[in-house]
PDB file of N, CA and C in Angstrom:
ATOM      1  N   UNK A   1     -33.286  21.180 -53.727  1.00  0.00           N
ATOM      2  CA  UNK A   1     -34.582  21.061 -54.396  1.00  0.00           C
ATOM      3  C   UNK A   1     -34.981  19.595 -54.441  1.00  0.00           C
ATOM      4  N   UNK A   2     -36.083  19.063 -53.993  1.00  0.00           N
ATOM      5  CA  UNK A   2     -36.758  17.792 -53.841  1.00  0.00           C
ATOM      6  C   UNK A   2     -37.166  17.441 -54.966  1.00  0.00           C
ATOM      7  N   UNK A   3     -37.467  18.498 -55.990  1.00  0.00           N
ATOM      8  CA  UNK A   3     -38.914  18.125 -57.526  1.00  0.00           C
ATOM      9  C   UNK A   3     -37.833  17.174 -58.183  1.00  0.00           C
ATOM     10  N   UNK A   4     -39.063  16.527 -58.543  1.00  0.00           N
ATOM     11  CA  UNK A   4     -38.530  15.471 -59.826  1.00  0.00           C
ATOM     12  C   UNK A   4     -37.658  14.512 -60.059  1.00  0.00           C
ATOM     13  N   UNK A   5     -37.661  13.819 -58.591  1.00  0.00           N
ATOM     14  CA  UNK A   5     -36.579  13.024 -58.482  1.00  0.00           C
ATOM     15  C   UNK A   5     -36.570  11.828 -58.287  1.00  0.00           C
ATOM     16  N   UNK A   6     -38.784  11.709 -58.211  1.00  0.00           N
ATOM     17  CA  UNK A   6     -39.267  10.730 -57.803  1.00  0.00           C
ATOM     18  C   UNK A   6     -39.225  10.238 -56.893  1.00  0.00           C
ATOM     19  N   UNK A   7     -38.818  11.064 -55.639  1.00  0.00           N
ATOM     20  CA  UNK A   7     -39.194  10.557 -54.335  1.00  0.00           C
ATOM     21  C   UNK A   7     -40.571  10.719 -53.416  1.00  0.00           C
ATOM     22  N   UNK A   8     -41.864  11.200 -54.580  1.00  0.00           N
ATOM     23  CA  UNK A   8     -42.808  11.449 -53.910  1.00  0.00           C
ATOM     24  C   UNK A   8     -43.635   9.347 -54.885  1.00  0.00           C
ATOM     25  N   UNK A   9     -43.210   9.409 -56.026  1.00  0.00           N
ATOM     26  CA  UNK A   9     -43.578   7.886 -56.527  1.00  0.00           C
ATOM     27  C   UNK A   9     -42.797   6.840 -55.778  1.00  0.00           C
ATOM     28  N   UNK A  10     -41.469   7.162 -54.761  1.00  0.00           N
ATOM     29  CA  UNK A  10     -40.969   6.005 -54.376  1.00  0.00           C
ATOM     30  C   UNK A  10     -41.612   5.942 -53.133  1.00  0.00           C
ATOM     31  N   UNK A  11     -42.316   7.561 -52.524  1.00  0.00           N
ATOM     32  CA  UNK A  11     -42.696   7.192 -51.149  1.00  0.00           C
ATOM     33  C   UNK A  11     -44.251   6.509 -51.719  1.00  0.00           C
ATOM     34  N   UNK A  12     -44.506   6.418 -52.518  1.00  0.00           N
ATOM     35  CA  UNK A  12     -46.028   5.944 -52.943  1.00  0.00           C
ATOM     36  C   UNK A  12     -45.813   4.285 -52.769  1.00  0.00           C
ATOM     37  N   UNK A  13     -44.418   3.707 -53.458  1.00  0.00           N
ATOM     38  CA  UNK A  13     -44.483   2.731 -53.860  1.00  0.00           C
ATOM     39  C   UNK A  13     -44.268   1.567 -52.429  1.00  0.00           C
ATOM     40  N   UNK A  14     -43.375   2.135 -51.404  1.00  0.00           N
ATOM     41  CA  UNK A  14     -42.950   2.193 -50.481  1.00  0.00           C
ATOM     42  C   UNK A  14     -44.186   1.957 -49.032  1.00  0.00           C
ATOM     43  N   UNK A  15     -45.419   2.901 -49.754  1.00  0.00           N
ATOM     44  CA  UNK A  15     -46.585   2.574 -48.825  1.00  0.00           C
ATOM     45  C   UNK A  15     -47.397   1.192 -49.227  1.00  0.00           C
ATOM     46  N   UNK A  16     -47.525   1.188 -50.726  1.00  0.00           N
ATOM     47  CA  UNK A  16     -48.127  -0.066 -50.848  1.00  0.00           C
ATOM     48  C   UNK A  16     -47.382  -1.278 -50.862  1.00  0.00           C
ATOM     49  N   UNK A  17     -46.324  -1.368 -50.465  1.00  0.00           N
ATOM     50  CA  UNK A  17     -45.563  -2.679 -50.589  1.00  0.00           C
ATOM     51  C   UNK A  17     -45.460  -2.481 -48.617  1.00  0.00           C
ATOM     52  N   UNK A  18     -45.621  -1.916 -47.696  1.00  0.00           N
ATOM     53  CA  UNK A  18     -45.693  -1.821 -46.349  1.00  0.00           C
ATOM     54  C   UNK A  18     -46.647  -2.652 -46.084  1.00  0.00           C
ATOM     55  N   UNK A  19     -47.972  -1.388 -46.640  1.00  0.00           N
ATOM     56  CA  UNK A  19     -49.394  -2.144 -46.635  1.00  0.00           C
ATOM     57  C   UNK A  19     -49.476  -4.022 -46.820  1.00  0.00           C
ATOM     58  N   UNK A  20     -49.228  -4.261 -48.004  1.00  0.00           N
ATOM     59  CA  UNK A  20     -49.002  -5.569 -48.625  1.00  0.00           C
ATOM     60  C   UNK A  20     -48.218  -6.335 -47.642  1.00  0.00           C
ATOM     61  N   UNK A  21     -46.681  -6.098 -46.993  1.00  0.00           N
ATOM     62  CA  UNK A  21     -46.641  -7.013 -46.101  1.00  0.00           C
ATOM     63  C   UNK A  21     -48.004  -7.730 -44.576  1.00  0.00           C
ATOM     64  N   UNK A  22     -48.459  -5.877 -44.160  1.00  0.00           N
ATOM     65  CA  UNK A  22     -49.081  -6.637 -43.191  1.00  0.00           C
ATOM     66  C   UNK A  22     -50.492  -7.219 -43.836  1.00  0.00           C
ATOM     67  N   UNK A  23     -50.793  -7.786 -44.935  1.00  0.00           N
ATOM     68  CA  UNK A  23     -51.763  -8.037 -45.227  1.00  0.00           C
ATOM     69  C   UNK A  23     -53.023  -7.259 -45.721  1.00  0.00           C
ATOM     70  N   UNK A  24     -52.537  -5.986 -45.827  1.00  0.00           N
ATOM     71  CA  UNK A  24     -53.204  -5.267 -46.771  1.00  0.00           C
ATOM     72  C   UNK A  24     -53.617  -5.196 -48.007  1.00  0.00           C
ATOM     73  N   UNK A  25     -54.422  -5.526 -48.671  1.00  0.00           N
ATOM     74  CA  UNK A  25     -55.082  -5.530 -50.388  1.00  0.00           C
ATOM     75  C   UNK A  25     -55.648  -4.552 -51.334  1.00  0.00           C
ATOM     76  N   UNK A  26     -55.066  -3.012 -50.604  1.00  0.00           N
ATOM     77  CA  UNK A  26     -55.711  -1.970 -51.224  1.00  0.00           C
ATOM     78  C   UNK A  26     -55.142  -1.086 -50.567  1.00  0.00           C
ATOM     79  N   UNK A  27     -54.532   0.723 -51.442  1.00  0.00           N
ATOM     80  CA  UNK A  27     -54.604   1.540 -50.766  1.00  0.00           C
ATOM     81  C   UNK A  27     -55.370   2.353 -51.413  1.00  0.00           C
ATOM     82  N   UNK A  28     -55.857   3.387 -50.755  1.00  0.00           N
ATOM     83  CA  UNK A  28     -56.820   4.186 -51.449  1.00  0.00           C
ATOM     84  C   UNK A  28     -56.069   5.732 -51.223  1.00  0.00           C
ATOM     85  N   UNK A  29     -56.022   6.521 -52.128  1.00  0.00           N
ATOM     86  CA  UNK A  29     -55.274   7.933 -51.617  1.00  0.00           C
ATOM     87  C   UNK A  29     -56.958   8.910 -52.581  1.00  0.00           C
ATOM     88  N   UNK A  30     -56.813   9.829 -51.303  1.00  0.00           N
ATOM     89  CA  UNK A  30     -58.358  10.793 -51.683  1.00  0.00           C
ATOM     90  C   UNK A  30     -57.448  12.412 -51.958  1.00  0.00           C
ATOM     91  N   UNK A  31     -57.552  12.808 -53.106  1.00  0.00           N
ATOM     92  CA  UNK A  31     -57.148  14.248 -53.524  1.00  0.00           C
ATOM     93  C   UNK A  31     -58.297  15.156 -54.453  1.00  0.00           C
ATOM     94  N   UNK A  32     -57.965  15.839 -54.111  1.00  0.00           N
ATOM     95  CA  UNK A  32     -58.644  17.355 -54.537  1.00  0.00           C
ATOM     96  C   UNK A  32     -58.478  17.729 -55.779  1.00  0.00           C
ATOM     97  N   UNK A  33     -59.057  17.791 -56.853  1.00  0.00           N
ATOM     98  CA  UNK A  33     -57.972  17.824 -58.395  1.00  0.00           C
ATOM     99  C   UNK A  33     -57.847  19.434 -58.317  1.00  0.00           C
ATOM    100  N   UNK A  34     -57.184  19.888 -58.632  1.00  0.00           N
ATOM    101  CA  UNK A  34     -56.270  21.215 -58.949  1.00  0.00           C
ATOM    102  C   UNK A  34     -55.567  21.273 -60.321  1.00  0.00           C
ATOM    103  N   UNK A  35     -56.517  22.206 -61.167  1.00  0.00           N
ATOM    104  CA  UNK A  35     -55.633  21.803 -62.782  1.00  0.00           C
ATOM    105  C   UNK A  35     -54.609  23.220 -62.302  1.00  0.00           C
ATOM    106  N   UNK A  36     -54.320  23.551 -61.483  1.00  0.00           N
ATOM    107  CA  UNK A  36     -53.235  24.853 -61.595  1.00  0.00           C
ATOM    108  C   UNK A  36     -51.788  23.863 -60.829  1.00  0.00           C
ATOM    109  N   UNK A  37     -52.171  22.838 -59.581  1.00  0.00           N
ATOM    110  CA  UNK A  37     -51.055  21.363 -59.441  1.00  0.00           C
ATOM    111  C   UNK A  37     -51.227  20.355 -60.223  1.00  0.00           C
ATOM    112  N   UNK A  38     -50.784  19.643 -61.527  1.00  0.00           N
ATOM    113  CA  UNK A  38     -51.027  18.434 -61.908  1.00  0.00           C
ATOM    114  C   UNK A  38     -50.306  17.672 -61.349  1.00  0.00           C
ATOM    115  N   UNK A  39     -48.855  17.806 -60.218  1.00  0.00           N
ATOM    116  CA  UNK A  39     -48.206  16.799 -60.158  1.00  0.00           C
ATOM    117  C   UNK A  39     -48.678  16.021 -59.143  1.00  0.00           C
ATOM    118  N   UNK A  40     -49.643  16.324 -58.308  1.00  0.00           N
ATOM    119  CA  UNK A  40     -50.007  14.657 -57.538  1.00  0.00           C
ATOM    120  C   UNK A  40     -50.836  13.533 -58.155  1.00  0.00           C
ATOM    121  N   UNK A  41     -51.853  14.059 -59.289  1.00  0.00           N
ATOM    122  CA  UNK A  41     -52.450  13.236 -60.178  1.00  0.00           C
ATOM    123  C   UNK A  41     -51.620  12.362 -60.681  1.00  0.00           C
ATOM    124  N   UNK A  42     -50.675  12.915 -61.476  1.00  0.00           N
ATOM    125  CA  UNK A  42     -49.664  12.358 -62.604  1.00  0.00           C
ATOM    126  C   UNK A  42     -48.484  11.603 -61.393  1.00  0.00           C
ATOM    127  N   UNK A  43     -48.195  11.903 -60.127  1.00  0.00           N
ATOM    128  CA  UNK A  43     -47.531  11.230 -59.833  1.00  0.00           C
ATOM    129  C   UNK A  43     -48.769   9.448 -59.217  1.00  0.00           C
ATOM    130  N   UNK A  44     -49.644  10.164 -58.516  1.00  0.00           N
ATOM    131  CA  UNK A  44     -50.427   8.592 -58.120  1.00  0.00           C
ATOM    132  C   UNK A  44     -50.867   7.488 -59.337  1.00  0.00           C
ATOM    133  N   UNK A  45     -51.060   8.342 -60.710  1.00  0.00           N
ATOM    134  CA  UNK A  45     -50.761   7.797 -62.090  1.00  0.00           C
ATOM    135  C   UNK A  45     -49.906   6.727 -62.505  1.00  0.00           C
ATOM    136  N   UNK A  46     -48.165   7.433 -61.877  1.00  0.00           N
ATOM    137  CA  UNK A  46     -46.990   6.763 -62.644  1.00  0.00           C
ATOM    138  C   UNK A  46     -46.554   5.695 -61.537  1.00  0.00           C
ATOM    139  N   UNK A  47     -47.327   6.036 -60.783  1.00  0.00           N
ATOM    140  CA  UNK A  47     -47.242   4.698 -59.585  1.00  0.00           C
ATOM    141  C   UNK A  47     -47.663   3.543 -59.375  1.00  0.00           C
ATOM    142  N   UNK A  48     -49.283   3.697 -60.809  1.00  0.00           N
ATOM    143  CA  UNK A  48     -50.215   2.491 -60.738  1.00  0.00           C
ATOM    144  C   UNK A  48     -51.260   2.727 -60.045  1.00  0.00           C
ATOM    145  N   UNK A  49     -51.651   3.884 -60.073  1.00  0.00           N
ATOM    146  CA  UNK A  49     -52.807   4.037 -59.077  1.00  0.00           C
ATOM    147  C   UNK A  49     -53.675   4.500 -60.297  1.00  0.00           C
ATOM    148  N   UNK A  50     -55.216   4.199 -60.144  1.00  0.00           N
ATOM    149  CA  UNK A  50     -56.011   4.369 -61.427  1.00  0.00           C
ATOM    150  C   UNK A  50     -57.284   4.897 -60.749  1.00  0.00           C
ATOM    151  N   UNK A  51     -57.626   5.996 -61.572  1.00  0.00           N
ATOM    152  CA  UNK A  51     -58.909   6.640 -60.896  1.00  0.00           C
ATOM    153  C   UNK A  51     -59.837   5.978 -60.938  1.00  0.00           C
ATOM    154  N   UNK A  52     -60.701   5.375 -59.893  1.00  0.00           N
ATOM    155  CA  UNK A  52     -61.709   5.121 -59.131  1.00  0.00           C
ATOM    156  C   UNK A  52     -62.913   5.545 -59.556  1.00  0.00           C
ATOM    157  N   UNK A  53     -63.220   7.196 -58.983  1.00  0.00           N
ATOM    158  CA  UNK A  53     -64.411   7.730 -58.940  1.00  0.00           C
ATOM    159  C   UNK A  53     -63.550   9.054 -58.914  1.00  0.00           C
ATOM    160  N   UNK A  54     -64.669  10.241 -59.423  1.00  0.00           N
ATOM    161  CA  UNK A  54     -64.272  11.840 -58.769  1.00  0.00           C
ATOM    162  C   UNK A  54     -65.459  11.741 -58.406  1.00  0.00           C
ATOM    163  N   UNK A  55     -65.398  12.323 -57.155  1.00  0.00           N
ATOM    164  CA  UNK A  55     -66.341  12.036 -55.597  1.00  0.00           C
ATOM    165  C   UNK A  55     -67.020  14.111 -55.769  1.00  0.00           C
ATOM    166  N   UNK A  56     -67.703  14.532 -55.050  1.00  0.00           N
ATOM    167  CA  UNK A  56     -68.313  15.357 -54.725  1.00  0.00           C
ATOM    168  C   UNK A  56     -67.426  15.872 -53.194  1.00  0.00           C
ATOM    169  N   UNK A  57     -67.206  17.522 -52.853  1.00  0.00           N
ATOM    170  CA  UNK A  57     -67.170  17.817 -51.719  1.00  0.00           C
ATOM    171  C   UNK A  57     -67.735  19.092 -51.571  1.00  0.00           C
ATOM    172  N   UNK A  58     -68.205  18.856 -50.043  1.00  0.00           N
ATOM    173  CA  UNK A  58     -68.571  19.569 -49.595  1.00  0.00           C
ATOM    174  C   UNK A  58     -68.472  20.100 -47.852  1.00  0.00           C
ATOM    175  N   UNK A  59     -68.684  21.648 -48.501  1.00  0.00           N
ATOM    176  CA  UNK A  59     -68.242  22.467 -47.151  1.00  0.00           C
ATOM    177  C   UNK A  59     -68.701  23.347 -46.695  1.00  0.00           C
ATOM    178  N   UNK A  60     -69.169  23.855 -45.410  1.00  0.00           N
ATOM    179  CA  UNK A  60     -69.705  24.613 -44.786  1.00  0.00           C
ATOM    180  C   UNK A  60     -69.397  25.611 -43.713  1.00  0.00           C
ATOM    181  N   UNK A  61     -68.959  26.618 -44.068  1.00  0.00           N
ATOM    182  CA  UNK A  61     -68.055  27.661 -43.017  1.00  0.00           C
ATOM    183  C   UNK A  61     -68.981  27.164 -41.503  1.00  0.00           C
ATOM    184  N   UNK A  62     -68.591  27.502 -40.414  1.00  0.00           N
ATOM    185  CA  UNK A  62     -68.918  27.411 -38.623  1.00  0.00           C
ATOM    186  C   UNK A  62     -69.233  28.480 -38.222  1.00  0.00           C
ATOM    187  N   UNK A  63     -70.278  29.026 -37.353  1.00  0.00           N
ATOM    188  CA  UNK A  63     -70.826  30.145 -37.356  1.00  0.00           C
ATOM    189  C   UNK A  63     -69.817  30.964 -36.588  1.00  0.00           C
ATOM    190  N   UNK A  64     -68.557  30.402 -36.401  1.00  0.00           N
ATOM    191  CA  UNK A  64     -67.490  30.768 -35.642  1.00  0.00           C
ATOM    192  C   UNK A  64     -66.608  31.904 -36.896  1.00  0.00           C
ATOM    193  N   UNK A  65     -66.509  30.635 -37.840  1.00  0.00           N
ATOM    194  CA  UNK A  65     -65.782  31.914 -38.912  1.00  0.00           C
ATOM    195  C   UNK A  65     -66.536  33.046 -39.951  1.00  0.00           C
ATOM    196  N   UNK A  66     -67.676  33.074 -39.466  1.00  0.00           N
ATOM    197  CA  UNK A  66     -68.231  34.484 -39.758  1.00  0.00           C
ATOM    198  C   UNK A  66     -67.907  35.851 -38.893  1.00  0.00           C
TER     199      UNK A  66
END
């Protein structure tokens, strides 16, 4: 079992200190809120990541999947 062991906050922490070597000054991560998953919120949270904006989406089936 992977949960809760904090290897989804170490792979977080792990991207922005990558980023940061090559001269990177920002990462941005874009999610979907789901109150039935809280744990990617609460993990980009305990990582230092601070909400931004909640953005708008939108979608439109292809006359293919009718």
């Amino acid at each position: 079992e992977h949960r809760r062991k904090g290897l989804a906050t170490a792979l977080c922490m792990e991207v922005c200190a990558q980023v940061a070597i090559r001269g990177g000054i920002e990462v941005f991560i874009n999610t979907a809120p789901n109150d039935d998953y809280p744990a990617p919120p609460a993990t980009y949270l305990s990582a230092g990541f601070i909400v931004r904006d909640r953005g708008s989406y939108y979608d439109r089936p292809t006359p293919a999947s009718s």
